[in-house]
Protein backbone atom coordinates (compact mmCIF):
# COMPACT_ATOMS: atom_id res chain seq x y z
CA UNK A 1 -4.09 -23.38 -7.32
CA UNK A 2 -1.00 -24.65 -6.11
CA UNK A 3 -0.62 -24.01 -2.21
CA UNK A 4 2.79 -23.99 -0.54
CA UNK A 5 2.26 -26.60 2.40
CA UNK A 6 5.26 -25.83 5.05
CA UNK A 7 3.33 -29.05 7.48
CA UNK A 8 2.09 -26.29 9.92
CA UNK A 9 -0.76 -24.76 10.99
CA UNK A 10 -0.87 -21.77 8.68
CA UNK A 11 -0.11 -23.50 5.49
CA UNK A 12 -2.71 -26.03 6.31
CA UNK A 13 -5.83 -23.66 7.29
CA UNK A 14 -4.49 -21.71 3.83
CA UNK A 15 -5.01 -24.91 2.14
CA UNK A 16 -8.85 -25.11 3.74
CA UNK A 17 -9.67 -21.73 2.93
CA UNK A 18 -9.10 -21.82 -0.76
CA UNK A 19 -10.98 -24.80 -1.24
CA UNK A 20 -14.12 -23.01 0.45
CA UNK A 21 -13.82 -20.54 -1.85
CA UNK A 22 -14.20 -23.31 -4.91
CA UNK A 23 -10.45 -23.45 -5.78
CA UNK A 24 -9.28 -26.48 -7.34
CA UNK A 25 -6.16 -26.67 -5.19
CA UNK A 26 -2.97 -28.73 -4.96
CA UNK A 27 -0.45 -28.48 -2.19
CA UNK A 28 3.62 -28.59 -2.58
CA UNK A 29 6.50 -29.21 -0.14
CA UNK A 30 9.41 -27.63 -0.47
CA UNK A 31 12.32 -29.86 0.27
CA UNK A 32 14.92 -26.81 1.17
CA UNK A 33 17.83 -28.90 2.68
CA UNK A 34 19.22 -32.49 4.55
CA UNK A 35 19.37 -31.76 8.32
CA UNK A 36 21.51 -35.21 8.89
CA UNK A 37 24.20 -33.47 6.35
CA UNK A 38 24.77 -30.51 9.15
CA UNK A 39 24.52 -33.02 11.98
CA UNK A 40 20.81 -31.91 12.83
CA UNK A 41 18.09 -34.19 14.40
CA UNK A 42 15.81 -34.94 11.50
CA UNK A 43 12.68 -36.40 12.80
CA UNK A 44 11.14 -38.94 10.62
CA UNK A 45 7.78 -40.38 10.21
CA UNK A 46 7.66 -43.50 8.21
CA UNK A 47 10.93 -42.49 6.55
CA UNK A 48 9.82 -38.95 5.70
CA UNK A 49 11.19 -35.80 7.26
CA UNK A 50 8.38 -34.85 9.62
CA UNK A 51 7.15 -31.36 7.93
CA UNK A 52 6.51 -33.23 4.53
CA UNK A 53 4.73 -35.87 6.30
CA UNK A 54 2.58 -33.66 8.08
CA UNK A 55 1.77 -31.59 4.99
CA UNK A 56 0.89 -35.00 3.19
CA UNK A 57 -1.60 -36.01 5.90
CA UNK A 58 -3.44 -32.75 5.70
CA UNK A 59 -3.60 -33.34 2.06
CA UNK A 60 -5.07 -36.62 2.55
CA UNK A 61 -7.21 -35.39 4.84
CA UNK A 62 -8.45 -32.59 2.31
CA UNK A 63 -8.37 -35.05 -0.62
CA UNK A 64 -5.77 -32.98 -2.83
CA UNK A 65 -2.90 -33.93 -4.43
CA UNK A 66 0.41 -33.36 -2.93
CA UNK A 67 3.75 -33.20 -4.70
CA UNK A 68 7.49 -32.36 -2.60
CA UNK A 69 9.95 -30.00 -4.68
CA UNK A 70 12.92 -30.75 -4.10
CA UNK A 71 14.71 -27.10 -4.15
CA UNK A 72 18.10 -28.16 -2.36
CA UNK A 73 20.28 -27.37 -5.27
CA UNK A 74 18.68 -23.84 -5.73
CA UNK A 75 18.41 -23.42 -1.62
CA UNK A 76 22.17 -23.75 -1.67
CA UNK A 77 22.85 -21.37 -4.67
CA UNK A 78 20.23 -18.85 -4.16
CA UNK A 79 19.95 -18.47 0.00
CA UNK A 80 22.63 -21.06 1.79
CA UNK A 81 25.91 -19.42 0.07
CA UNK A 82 24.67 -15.78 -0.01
CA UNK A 83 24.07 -16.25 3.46
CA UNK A 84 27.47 -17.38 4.59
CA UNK A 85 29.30 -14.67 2.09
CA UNK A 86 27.24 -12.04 4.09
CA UNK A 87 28.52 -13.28 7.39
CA UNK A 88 31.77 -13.01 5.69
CA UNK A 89 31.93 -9.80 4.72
CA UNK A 90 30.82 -8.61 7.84
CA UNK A 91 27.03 -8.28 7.38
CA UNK A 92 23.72 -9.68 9.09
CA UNK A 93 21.73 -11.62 6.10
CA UNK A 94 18.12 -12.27 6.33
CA UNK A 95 18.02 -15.58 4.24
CA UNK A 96 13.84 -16.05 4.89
CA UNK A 97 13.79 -12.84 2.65
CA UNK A 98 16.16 -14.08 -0.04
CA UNK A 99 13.93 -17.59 0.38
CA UNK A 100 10.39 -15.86 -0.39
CA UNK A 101 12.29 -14.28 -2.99
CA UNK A 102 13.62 -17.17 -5.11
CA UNK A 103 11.85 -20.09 -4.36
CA UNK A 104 8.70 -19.29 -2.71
CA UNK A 105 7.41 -16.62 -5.11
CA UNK A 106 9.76 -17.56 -8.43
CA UNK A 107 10.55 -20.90 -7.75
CA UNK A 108 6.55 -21.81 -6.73
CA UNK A 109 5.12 -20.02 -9.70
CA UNK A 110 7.03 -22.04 -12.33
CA UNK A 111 6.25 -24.85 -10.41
CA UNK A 112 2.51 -23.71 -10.39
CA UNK A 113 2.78 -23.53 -14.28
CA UNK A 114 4.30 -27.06 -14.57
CA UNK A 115 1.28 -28.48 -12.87
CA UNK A 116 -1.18 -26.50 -14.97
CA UNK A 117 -2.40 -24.04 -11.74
CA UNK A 118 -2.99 -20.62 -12.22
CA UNK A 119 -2.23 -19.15 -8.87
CA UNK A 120 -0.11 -19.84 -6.01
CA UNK A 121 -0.98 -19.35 -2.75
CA UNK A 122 1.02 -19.60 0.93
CA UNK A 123 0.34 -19.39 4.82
CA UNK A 124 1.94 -15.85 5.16
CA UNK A 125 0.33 -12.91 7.51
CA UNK A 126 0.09 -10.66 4.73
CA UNK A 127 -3.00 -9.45 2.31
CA UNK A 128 -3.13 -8.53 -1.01
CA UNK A 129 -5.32 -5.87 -2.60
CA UNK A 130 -6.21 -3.76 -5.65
CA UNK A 131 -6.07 -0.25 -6.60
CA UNK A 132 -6.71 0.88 -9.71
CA UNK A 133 -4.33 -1.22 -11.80
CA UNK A 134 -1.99 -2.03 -9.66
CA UNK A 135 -1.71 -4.85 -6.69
CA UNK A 136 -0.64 -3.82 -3.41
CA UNK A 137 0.85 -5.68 -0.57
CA UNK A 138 -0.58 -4.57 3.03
CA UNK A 139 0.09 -5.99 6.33
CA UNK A 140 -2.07 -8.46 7.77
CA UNK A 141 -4.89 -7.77 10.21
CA UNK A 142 -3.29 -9.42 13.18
CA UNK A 143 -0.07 -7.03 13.70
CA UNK A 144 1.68 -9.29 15.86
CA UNK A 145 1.73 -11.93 13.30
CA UNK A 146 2.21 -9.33 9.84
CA UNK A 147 4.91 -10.91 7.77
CA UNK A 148 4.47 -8.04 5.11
CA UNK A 149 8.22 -7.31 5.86
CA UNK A 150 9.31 -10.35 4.68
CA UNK A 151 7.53 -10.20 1.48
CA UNK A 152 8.26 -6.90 -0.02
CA UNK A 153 10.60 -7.92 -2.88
CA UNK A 154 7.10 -9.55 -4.31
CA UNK A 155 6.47 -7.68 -7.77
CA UNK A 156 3.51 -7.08 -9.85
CA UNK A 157 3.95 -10.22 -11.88
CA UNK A 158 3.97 -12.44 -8.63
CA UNK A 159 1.39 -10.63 -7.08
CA UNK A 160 -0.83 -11.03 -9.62
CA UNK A 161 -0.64 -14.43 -9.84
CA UNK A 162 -0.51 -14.68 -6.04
CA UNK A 163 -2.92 -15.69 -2.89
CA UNK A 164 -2.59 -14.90 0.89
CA UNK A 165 -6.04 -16.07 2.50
CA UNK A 166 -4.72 -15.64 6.08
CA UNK A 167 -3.97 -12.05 5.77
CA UNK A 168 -7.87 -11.22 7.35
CA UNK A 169 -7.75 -13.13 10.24
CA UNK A 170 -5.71 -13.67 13.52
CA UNK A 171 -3.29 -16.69 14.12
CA UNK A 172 -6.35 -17.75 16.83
CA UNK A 173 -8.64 -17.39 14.68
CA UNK A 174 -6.61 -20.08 12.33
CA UNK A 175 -5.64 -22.34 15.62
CA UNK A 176 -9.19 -22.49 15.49
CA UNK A 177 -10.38 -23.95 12.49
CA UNK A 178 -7.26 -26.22 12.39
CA UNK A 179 -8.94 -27.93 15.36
CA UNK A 180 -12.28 -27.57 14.39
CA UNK A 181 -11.16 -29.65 11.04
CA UNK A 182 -8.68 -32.10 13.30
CA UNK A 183 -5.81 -30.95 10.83
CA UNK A 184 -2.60 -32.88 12.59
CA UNK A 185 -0.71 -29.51 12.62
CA UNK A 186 -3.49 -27.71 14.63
CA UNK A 187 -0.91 -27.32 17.44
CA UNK A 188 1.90 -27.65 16.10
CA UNK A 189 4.30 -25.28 17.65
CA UNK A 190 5.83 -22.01 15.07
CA UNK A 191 9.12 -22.43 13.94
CA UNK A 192 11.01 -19.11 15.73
CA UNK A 193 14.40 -19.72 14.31
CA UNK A 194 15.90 -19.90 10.95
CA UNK A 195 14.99 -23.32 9.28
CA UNK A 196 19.07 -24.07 9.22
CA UNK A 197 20.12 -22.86 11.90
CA UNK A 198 17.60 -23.55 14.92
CA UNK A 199 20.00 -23.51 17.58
CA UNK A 200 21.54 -19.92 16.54
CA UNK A 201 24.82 -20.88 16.21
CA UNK A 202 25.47 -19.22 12.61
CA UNK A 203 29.39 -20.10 13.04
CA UNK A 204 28.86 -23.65 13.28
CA UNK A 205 26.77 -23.84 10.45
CA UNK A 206 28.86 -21.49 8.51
CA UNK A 207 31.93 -23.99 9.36
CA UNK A 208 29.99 -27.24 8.53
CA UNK A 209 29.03 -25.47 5.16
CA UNK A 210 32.09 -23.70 3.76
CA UNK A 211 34.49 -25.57 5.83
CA UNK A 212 35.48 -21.73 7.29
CA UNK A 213 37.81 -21.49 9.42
CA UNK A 214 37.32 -18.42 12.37
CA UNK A 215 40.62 -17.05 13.56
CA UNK A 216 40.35 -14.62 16.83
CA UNK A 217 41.10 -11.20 16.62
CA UNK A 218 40.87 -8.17 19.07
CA UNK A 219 38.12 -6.24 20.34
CA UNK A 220 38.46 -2.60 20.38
CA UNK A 221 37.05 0.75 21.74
CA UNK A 222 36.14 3.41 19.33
CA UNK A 223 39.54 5.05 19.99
CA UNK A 224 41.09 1.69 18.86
CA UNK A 225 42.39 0.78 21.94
CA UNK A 226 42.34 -3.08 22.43
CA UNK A 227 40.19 -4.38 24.78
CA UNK A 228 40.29 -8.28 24.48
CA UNK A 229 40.02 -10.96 22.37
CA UNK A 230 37.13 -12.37 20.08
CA UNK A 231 37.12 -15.71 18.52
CA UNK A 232 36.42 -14.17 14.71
CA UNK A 233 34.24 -11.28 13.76
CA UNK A 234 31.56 -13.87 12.38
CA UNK A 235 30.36 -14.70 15.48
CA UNK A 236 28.90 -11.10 16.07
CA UNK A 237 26.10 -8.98 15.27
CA UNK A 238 25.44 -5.04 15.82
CA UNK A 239 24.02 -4.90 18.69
CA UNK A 240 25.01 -7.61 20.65
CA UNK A 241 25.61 -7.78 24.14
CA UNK A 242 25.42 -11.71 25.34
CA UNK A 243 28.56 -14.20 24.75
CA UNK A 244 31.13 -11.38 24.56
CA UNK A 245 33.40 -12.51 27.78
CA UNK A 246 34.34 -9.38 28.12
CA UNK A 247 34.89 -8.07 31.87
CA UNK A 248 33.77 -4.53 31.64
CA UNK A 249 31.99 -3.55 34.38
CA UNK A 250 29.47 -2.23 32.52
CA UNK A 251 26.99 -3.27 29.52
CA UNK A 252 29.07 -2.67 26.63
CA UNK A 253 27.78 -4.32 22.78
CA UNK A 254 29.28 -4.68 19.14
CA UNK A 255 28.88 -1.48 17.79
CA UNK A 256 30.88 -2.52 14.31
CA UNK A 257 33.17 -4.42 12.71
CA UNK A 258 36.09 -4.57 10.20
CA UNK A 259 36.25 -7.46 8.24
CA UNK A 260 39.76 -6.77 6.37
CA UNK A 261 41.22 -6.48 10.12
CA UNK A 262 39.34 -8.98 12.36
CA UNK A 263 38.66 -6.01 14.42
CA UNK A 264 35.10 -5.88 16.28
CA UNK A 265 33.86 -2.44 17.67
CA UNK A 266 32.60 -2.27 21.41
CA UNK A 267 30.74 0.54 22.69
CA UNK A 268 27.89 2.01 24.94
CA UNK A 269 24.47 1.75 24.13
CA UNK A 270 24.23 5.22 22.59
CA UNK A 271 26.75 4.46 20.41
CA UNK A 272 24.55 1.83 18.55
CA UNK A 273 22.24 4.63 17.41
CA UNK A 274 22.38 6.44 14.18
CA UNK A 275 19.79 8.60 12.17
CA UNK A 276 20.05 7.54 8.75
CA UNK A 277 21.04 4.69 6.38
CA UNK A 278 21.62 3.61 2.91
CA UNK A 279 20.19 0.81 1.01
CA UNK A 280 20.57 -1.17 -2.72
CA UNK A 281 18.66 -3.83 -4.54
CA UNK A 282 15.74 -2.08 -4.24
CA UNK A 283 12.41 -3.50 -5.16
CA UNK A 284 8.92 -1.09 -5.33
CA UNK A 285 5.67 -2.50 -4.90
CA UNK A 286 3.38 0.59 -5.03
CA UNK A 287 4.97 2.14 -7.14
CA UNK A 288 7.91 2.05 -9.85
CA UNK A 289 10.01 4.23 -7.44
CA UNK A 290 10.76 7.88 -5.80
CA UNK A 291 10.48 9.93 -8.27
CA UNK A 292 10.43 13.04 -4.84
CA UNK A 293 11.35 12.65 -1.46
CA UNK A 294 8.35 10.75 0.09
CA UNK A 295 7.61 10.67 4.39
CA UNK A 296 6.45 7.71 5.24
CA UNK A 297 7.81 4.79 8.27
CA UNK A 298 10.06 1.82 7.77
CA UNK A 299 11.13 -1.28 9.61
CA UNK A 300 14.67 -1.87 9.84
CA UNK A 301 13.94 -5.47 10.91
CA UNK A 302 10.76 -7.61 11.21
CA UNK A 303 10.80 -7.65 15.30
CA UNK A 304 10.75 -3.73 15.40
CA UNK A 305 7.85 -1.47 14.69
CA UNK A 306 8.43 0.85 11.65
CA UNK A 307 9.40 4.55 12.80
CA UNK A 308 8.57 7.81 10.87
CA UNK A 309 10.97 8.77 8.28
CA UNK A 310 11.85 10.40 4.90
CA UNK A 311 12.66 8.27 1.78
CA UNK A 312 15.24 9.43 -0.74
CA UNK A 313 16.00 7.44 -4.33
CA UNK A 314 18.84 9.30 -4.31
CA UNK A 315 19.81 6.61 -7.66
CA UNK A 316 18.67 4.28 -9.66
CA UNK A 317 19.33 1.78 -7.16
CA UNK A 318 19.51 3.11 -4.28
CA UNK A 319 17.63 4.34 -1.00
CA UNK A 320 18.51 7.36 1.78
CA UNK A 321 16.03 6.68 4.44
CA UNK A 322 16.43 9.54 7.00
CA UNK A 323 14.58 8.99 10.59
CA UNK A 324 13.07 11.65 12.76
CA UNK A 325 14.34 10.16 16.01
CA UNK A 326 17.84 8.05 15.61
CA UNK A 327 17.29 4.12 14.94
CA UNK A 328 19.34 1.54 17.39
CA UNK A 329 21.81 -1.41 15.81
CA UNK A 330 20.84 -0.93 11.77
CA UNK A 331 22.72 -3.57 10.37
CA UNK A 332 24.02 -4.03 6.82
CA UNK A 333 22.41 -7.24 5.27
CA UNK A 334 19.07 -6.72 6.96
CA UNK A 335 16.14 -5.16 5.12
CA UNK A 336 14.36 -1.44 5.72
CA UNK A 337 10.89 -1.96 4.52
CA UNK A 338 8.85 1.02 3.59
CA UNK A 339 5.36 1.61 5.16
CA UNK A 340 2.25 3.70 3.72
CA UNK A 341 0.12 2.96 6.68
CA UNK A 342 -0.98 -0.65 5.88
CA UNK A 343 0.62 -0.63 2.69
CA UNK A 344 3.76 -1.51 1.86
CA UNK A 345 5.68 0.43 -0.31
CA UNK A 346 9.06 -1.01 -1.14
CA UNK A 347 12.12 -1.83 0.51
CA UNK A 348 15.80 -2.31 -0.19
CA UNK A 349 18.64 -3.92 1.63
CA UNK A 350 21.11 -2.28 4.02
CA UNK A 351 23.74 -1.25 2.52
CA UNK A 352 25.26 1.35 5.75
CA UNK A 353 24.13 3.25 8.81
CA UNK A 354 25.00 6.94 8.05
CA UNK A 355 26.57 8.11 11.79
CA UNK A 356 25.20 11.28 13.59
């Protein structure tokens, strides 16, 4: 079993569990990226980034063997530059999604083969279960931790050949036995932010990445009426209210923007809502698709609670999900997940928010 070992708490107790259950298990470090090349504080311990280091005294501590991947090349390919052409074109990317994707899931499993193991296993909030012949993905049992969202582009292949031992228990619960074993990472604090960007500032990164340069442009009313001036549509996100020095008088947000012109779209709150979307690059885990209309909830991101719905194939790669109560700020670039109850049905990614 080779066990993806992040160097925190989840990935560690992961590690713990499988071996109770008599798995011969190995643990891996991804090595995604260098902070010092994007002018990030990289802390070291004995001249080792910190999160390897911490992964490798775990090991030691378990008596496994630990090996670091170094994925940097494929990081930038297959998550770094898809993320900055989405900001370009106007869109809000979820790379974490595009990471469990590629490297954790594909990227993992060949490494798993290389090393002779079987399985792979991580530290996600998610479970894994069987019906009939098929595996499904369900959330995990502590809701507020569920990182089921994040995981539905997972297929039958890599679920088979997959693990999630955390998925019945509560992040407390797995505090817990990190102390009770005196893992290093038993409080260790959870990362909140994307891994390259921790201080938000997508622009900068963008910049330091692509060399981009981000020319203002105006911000206008629905009516197209200019209203001031932005320092490049980049910087924004549907939805967003904070950092827009604008002098309104009122809460106003983005409610859109056009790439081709630099324009971004400022609005009221209600304006932000809409009752249906499209998606693309659609992946099915309980099934092979919609062969009907189906009702059933989605998420439109991982930090809101899924709302009731009806799903539409509508092609062969592509998803109408229509709401029963309109959905605030659904951006292009993010995933809609697709709920059964626990179980997760599919998902896509945003394509467009269909207006009222």
């Amino acid at each position: 079993m080779l066990v993806g070992m992040s160097g925190g708490v989840d990935s560690s107790v992961a590690t713990w569990l499988l071996m109770q259950e008599g798995f011969e298990v190995m643990g891996a470090t991804m090595r995604l990226f260098d902070k010092a090349a994007y002018g990030m504080e990289e802390v070291l311990v004995d001249g080792v980034p910190r999160d390897i280091a911490d992964a490798q005294t775990v090991a030691q501590r378990m008596g496994i063997e630990h090996c670091v991947l170094d994925y940097q090349a494929e990081f930038k390919d297959l998550v770094l530059d898809p993320f900055c052409r989405c900001y370009e074109q106007g869109m809000t990317p979820n790379p974490c999604i595009r990471c469990n994707r590629y490297l954790k899931f594909a990227g993992m499993l060949r490494a798993a083969e290389e090393h002779g193991c079987g399985y792979v296993a991580t530290g996600h909030y998610a479970r894994r279960t069987r019906s009939g012949d098929r595996w499904l993905l369900q959330k995990s049992v502590d809701q507020e931790k569920d990182q089921s969202y994040f995981l539905y582009n997972m297929n039958q292949h890599f679920l088979s050949h997959f693990q999630l031992p955390l998925g019945n228990l509560t992040k407390k619960e797995v505090r817990e036995i990190a102390e009770e074993q005196n893992f290093v990472t038993a409080r260790k604090r959870d990362s909140q932010d994307i891994c390259f960007v921790p201080d938000g500032d997508y622009a900068a990164f963008m910049r330091k990445h692509t060399g981009l340069v981000s020319n203002n442009g105006n911000y206008v009313n629905q009516n197209g009426e200019v209203l001031g001036q932005h320092k490049g549509h980049i910087h924004y996100t549907i939805g967003q209210r904070k950092g827009l020095e604008l002098a309104m008088g009122r809460r106003v947000y983005v409610t859109g923007k056009d790439v081709e012109r630099n324009l971004v779209y400022i609005g009221e709150n209600e304006d932000l809502f809409a009752p249906a979307l499209e998606a693309a690059d659609l992946n099915f885990v309980a099934c092979d698709g919609l062969p009907a209309p189906i009702r059933c909830t989605a998420k439109i991101r991982h930090s809101r609670y899924e709302a009731p719905c009806t799903a539409e194939q509508i092609g062969e790669d592509t998803l109408s999900v229509r709401f029963d109560q309109p959905q605030r700020a659904i951006s292009p670039g993010q995933a809609v997940v697709l709920y059964d109850g626990d179980t997760v049905i599919g998902g896509g990614t945003i394509t467009r928010a269909i207006p009222k």
